[in-house]
Protein backbone atom coordinates (compact mmCIF):
# COMPACT_ATOMS: atom_id res chain seq x y z
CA UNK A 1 -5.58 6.52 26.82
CA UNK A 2 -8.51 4.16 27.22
CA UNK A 3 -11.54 6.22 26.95
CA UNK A 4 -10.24 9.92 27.54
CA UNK A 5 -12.02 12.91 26.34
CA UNK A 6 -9.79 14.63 23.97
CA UNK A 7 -10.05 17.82 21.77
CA UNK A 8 -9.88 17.66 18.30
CA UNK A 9 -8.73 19.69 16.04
CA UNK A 10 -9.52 18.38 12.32
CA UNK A 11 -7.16 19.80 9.48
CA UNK A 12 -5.91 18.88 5.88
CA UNK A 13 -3.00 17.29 6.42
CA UNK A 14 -1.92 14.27 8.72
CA UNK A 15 0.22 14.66 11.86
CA UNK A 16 2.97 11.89 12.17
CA UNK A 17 4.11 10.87 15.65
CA UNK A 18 7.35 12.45 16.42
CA UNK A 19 6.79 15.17 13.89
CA UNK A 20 6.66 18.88 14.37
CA UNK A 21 3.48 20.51 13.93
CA UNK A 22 3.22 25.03 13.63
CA UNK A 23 -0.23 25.75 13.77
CA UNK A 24 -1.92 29.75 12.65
CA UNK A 25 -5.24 29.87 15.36
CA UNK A 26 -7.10 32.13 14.17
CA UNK A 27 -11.08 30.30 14.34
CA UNK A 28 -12.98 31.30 17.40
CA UNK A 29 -13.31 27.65 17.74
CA UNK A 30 -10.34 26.85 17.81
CA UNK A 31 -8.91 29.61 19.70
CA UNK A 32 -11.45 28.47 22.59
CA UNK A 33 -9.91 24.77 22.23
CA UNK A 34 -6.35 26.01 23.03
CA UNK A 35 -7.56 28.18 25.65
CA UNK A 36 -9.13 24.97 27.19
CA UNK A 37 -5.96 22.96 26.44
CA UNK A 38 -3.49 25.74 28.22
CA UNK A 39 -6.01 25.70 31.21
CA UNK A 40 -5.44 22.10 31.29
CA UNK A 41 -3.52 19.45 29.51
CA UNK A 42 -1.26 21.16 27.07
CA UNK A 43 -2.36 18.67 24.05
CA UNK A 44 -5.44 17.98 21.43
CA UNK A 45 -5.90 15.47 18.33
CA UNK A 46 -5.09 15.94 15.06
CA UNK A 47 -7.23 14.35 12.75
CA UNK A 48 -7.19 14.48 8.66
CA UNK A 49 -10.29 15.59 6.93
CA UNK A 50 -11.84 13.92 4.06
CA UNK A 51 -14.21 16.26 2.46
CA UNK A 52 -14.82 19.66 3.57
CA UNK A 53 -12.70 22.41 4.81
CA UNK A 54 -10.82 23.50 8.10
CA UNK A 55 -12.32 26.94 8.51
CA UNK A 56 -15.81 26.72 9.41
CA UNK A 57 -16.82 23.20 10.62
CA UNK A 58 -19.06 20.52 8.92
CA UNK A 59 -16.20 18.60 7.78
CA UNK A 60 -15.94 14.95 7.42
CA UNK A 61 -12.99 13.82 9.72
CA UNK A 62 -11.24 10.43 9.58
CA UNK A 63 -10.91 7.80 12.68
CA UNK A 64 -7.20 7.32 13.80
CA UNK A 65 -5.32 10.81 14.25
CA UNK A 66 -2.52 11.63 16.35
CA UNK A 67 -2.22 13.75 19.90
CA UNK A 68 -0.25 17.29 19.39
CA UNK A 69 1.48 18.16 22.91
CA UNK A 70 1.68 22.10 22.61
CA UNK A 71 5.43 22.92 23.34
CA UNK A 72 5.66 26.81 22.50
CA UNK A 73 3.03 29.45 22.17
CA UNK A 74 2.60 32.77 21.37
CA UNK A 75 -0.28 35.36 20.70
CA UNK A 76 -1.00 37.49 18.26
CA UNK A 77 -2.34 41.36 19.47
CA UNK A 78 -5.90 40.45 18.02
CA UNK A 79 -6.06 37.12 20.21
CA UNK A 80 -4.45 34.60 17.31
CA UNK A 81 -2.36 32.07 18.78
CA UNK A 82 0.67 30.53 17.22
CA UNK A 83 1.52 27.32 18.45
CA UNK A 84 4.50 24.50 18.22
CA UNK A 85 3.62 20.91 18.82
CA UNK A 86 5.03 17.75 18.05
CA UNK A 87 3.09 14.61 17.50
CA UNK A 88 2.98 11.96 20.19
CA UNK A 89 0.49 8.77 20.47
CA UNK A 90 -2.06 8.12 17.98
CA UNK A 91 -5.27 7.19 18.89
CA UNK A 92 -8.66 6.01 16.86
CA UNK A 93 -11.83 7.70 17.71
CA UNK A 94 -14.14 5.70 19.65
CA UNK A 95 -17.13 7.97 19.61
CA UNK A 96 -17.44 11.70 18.62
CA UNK A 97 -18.85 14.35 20.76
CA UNK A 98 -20.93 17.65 20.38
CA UNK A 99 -18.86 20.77 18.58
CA UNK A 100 -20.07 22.66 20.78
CA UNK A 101 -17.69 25.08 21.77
CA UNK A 102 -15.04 22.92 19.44
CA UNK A 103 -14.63 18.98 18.24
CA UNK A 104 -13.97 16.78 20.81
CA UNK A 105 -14.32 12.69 20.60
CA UNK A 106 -13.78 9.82 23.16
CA UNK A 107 -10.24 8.46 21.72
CA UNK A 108 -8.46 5.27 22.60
CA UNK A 109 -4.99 4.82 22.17
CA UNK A 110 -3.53 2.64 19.05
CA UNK A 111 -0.03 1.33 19.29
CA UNK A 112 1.59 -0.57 16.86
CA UNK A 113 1.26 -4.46 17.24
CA UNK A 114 3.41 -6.36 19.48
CA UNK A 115 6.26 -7.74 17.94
CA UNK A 116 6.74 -11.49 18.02
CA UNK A 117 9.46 -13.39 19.61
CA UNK A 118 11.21 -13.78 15.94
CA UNK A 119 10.87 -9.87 14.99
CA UNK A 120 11.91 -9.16 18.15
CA UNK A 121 15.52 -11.07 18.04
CA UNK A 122 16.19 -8.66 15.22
CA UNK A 123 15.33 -7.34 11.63
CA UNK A 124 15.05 -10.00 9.04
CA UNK A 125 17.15 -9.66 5.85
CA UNK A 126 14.06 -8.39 3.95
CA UNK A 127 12.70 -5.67 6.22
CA UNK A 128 16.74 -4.67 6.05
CA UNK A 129 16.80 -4.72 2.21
CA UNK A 130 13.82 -2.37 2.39
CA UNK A 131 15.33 -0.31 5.25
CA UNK A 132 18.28 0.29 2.77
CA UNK A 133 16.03 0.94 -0.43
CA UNK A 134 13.95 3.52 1.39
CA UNK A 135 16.43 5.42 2.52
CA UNK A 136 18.21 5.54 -0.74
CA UNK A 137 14.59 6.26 -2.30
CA UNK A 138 13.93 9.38 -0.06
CA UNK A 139 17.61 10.77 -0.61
CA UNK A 140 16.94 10.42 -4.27
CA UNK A 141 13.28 11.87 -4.34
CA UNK A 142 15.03 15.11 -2.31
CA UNK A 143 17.57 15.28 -4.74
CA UNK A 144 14.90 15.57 -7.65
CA UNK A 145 12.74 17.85 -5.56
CA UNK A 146 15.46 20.25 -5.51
CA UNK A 147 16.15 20.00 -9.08
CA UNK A 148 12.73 21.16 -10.02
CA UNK A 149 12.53 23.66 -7.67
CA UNK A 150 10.46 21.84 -5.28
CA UNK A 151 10.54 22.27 -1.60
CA UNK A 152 12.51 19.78 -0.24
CA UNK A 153 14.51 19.03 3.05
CA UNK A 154 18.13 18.75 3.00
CA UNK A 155 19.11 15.50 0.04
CA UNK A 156 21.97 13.87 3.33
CA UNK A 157 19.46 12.45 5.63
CA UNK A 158 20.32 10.75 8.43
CA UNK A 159 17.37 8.37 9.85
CA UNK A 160 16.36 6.76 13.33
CA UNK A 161 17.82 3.42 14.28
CA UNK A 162 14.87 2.38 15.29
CA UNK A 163 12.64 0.92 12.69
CA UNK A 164 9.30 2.78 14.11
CA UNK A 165 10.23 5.85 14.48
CA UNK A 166 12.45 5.75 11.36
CA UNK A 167 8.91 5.04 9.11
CA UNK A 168 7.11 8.33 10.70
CA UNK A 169 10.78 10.49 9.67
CA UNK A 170 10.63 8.75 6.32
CA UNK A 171 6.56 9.74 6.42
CA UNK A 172 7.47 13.52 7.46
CA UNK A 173 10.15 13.69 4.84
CA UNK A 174 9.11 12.01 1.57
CA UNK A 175 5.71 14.59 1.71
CA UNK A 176 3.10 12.22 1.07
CA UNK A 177 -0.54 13.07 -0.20
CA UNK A 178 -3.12 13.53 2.68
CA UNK A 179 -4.74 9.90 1.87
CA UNK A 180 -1.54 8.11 1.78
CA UNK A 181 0.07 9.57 4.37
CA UNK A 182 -3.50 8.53 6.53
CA UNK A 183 -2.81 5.33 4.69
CA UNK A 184 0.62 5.07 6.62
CA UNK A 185 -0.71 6.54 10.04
CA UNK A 186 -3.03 3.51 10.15
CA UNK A 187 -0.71 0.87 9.92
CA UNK A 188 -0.28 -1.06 12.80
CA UNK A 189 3.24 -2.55 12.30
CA UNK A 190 6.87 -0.86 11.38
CA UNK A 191 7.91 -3.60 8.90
CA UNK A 192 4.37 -3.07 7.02
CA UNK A 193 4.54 0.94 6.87
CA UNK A 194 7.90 0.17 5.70
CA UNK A 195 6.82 -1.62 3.01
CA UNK A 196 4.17 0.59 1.93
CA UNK A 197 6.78 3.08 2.02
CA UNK A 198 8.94 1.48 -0.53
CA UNK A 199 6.24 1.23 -2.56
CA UNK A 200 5.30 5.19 -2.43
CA UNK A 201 8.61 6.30 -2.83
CA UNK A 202 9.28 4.53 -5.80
CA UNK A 203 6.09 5.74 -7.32
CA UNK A 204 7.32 9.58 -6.65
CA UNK A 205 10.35 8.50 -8.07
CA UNK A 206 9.08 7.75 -11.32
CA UNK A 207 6.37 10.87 -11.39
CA UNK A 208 9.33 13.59 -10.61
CA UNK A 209 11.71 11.87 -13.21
CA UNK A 210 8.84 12.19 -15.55
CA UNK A 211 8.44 16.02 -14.35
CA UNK A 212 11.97 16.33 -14.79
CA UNK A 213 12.37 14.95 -18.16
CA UNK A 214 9.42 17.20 -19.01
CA UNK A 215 10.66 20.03 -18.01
C-alpha cells in the first residue's frame, strides 16, 4: 500500500484491525467520500482525532489509522448512508492532501515487525504468562462492567489463537480510551501490545473495583 491515495475519514474513536466498524453518514463531506468509495474501491481510513470535532472539519488528526473495507450499506430517504465495515491494514500517513471535497492523505502500509527466528519457533513462557493474565483481566473487567451497569460484552470470551489478532480482540473488547487505544494501534509488535495490554487492564481493574466499592 506503498504510496496509494486513500480517503480519510477522521473520527473520535480508533478503528482496530479486524474490528467491526457501523458508521451514521450524514456530513456532505462525507457522504461525497462514500459515494467516491462505492464508485470505486469499497474502503477509506480511519484515523483518531486529537483536538477538534468530527462534524465540520478543522480537526487535528493523528498519523497511523486503519483502512475500513465497506461490507453493507444502506441509505437513508434524505441521502444518509449507513454503513458496516470492518477494519483491515493499518497504515501511517505519509503526506496529507487537500479536503477538498473530503480528507484524503498519501498512506503507506504498517505491518507489525517481522518476527525473529526465536519468536517465531513459538511463544516464550513470558509472552504466555501474559497471554493467560490478559485474558483473565478482560473476563474480570466484563464481569465488573456488568455489575455497575456498564456496557459490556458477554464476561465468557473466547480469544484468537493467534497472538496478533488476539491483542486487536482484547483492544475491541476491554474499551480503551481514544489515546490508549491509538497507543496500542501504533505498536509494531504482538508481544509488546500485549504487554501494554496487561498493563491497561489491570489499571481498569483497579478504577472499576474502586467504582464498585463506591457505589
Amino acid at each position: 500500500m506503498a504510496g496509494r491515495e486513500l480517503p480519510i475519514f477522521p473520527l473520535g474513536s480508533v478503528l482496530f484491525p479486524h474490528a467491526v466498524l457501523p458508521l451514521h453518514v450524514f456530513e456532505p463531506r462525507f457522504r461525497a467520500l462514500v459515494d467516491a468509495c462505492l464508485r470505486g474501491e469499497p474502503e477509506f481510513g480511519v484515523v483518531l482525532i486529537e483536538r477538534g470535532s468530527e462534524v465540520g472539519g478543522g480537526e487535528t488528526r493523528t498519523g497511523v489509522g486503519t483502512v475500513a473495507r465497506i461490507v453493507q450499506v444502506g441509505r437513508t430517504d434524505d441521502g444518509r448512508y449507513v454503513l458496516a465495515t470492518v477494519g483491515t491494514d493499518r497504515f501511517r500517513v505519509e503526506e496529507w492532501l487537500a479536503d477538498d471535497p473530503y480528507p484524503r492523505a498519501v498512506v503507506e502500509r504498517f505491518d507489525d515487525d517481522p518476527l525473529d527466528t526465536g519468536a517465531a519457533a513459538g511463544i516464550d513462557a513470558a509472552t504466555d504468562a501474559a497471554r493467560g493474565r490478559v485474558g483473565r483481566s478482560l473476563q474480570r473487567i466484563l464481569s465488573l462492567r456488568a455489575e455497575l451497569g456498564d456496557p459490556a460484552a458477554a464476561p465468557e470470551v473466547e480469544l484468537s489463537d493467534d497472538l496478533g489478532r488476539a491483542t486487536w480482540e482484547v483492544a475491541v473488547l476491554a474499551m480503551l480510551s481514544p489515546l490508549d487505544a491509538q497507543g496500542i494501534l501504533t505498536l509494531t509488535a504482538p508481544e509488546a501490545r500485549l504487554r501494554a495490554l496487561d498493563e491497561l487492564l489491570g489499571d481498569e481493574i483497579e478504577v472499576l473495583r474502586f467504582r464498585l466499592g463506591s457505589g
